[in-house]
C-alpha atoms as a PDB file:
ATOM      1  CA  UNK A   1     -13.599  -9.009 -35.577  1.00  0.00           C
ATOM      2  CA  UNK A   2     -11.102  -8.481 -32.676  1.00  0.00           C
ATOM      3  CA  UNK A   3     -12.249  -6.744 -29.545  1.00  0.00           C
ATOM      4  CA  UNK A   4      -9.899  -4.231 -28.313  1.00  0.00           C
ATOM      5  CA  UNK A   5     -11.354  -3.579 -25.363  1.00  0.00           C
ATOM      6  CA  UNK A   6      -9.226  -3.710 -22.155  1.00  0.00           C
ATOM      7  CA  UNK A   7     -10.219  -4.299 -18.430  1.00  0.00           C
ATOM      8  CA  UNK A   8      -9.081  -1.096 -16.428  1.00  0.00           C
ATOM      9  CA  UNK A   9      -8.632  -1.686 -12.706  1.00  0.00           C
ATOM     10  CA  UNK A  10     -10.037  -0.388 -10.412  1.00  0.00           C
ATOM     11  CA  UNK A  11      -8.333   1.884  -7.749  1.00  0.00           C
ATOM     12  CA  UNK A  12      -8.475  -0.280  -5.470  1.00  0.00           C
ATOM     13  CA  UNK A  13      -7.107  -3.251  -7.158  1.00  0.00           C
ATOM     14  CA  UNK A  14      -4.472  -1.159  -8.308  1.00  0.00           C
ATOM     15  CA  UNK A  15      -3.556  -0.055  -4.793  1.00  0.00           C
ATOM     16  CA  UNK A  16      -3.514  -3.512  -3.797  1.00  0.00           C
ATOM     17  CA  UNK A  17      -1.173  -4.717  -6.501  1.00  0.00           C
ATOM     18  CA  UNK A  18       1.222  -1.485  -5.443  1.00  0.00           C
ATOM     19  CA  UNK A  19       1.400  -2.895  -1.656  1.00  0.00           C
ATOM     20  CA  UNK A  20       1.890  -6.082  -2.646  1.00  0.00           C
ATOM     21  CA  UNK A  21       5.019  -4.949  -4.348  1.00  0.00           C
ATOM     22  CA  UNK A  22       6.096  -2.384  -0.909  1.00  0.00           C
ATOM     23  CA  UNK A  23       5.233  -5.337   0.715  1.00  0.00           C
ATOM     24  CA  UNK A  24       7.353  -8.066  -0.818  1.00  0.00           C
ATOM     25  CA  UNK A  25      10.613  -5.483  -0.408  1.00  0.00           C
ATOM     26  CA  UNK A  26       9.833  -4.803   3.438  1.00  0.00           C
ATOM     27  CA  UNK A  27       9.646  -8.962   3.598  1.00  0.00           C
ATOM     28  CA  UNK A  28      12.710  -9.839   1.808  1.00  0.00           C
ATOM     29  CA  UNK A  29      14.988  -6.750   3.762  1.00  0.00           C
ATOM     30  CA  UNK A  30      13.091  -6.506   6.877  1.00  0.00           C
ATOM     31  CA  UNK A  31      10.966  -9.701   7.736  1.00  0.00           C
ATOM     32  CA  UNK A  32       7.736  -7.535   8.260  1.00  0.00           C
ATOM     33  CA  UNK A  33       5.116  -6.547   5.618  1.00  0.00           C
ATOM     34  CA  UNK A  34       2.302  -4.299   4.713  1.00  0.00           C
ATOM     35  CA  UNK A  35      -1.090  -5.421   3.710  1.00  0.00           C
ATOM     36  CA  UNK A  36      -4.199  -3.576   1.755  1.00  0.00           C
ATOM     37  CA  UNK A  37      -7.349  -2.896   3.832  1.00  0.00           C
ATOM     38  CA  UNK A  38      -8.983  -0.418   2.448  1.00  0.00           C
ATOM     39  CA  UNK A  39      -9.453   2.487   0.414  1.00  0.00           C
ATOM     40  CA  UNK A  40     -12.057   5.062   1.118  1.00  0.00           C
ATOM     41  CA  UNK A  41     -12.768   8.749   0.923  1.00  0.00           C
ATOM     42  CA  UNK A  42      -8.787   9.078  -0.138  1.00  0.00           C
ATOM     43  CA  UNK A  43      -8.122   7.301   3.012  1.00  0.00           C
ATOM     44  CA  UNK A  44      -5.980   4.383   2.763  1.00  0.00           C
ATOM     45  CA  UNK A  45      -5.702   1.674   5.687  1.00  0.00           C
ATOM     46  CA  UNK A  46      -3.037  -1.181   5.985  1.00  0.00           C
ATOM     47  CA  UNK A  47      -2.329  -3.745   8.261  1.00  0.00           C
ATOM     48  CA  UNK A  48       1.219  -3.883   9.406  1.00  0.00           C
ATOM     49  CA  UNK A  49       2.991  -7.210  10.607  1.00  0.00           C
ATOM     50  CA  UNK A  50       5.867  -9.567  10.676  1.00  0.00           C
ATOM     51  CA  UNK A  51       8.859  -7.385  12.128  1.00  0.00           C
ATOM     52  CA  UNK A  52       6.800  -3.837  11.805  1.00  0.00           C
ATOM     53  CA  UNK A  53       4.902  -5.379  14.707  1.00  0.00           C
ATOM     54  CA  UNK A  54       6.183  -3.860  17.602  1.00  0.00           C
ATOM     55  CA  UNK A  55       9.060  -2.264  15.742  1.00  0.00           C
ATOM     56  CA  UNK A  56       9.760   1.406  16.911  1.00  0.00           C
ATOM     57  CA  UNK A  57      10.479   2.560  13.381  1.00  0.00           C
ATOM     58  CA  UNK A  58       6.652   1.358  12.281  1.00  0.00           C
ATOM     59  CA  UNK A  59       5.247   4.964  11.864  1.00  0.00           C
ATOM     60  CA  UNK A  60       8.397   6.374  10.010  1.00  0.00           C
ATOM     61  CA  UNK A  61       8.186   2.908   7.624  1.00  0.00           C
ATOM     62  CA  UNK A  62       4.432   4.123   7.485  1.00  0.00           C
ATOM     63  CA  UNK A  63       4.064   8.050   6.888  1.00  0.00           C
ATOM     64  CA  UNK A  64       7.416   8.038   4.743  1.00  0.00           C
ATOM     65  CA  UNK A  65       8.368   4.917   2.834  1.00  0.00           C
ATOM     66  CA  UNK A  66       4.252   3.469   2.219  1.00  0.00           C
ATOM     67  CA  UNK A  67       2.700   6.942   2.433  1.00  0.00           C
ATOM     68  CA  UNK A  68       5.690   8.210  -0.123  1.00  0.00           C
ATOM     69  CA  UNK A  69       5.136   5.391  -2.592  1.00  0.00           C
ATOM     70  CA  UNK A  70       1.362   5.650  -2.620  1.00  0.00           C
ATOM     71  CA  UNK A  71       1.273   9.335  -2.690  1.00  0.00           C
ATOM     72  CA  UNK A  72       3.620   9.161  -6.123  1.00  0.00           C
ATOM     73  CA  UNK A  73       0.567   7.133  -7.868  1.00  0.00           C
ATOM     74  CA  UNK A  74      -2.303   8.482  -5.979  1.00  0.00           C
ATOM     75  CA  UNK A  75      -1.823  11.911  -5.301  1.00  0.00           C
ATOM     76  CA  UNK A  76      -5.606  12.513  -3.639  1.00  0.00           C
ATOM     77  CA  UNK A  77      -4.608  10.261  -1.232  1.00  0.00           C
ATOM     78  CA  UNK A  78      -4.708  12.145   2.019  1.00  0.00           C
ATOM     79  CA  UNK A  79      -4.083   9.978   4.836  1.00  0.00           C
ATOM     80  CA  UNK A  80      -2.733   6.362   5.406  1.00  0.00           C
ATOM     81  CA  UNK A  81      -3.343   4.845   8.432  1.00  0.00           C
ATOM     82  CA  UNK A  82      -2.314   1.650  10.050  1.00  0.00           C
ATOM     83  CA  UNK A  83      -5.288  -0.311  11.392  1.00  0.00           C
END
């Protein structure tokens, strides 16, 4: 007998895997990156670092290109923060 049973991932795994990919792009193009920290009472928290630290265009990278992405697969989400 086969088992067709399938391991579904948890939110937060999935969020993980979906800043990994954000993350890999803002390496390649930019030289800074985005990492998961948590996910909590739809609040999401990342670490910033690379060439978003210090970088004067962190919070627009933030609230529109992360925030965007995350808010297209997790629409509940209702605030990402940078810790």
């Amino acid at each position: 007998m086969t088992d067709h049973s399938h391991a579904v991932a948890s939110d937060e795994e999935k969020m993980t895997a979906l800043l990994e990919r954000v993350s890999a792009y803002i390496e390649q193009f930019h030289g800074g990156y985005v990492q998961f920290v948590s996910f909590e009472d739809n609040i999401v928290k990342v670490k910033m670092g690379g060439a978003c630290d210090g970088c004067s265009l962190t919070e627009t990278t933030l609230q529109g290109w992360i925030a965007g992405t995350i808010r297209q697969f997790f629409p509940d989400v209702e605030e990402i923060i940078a810790v």
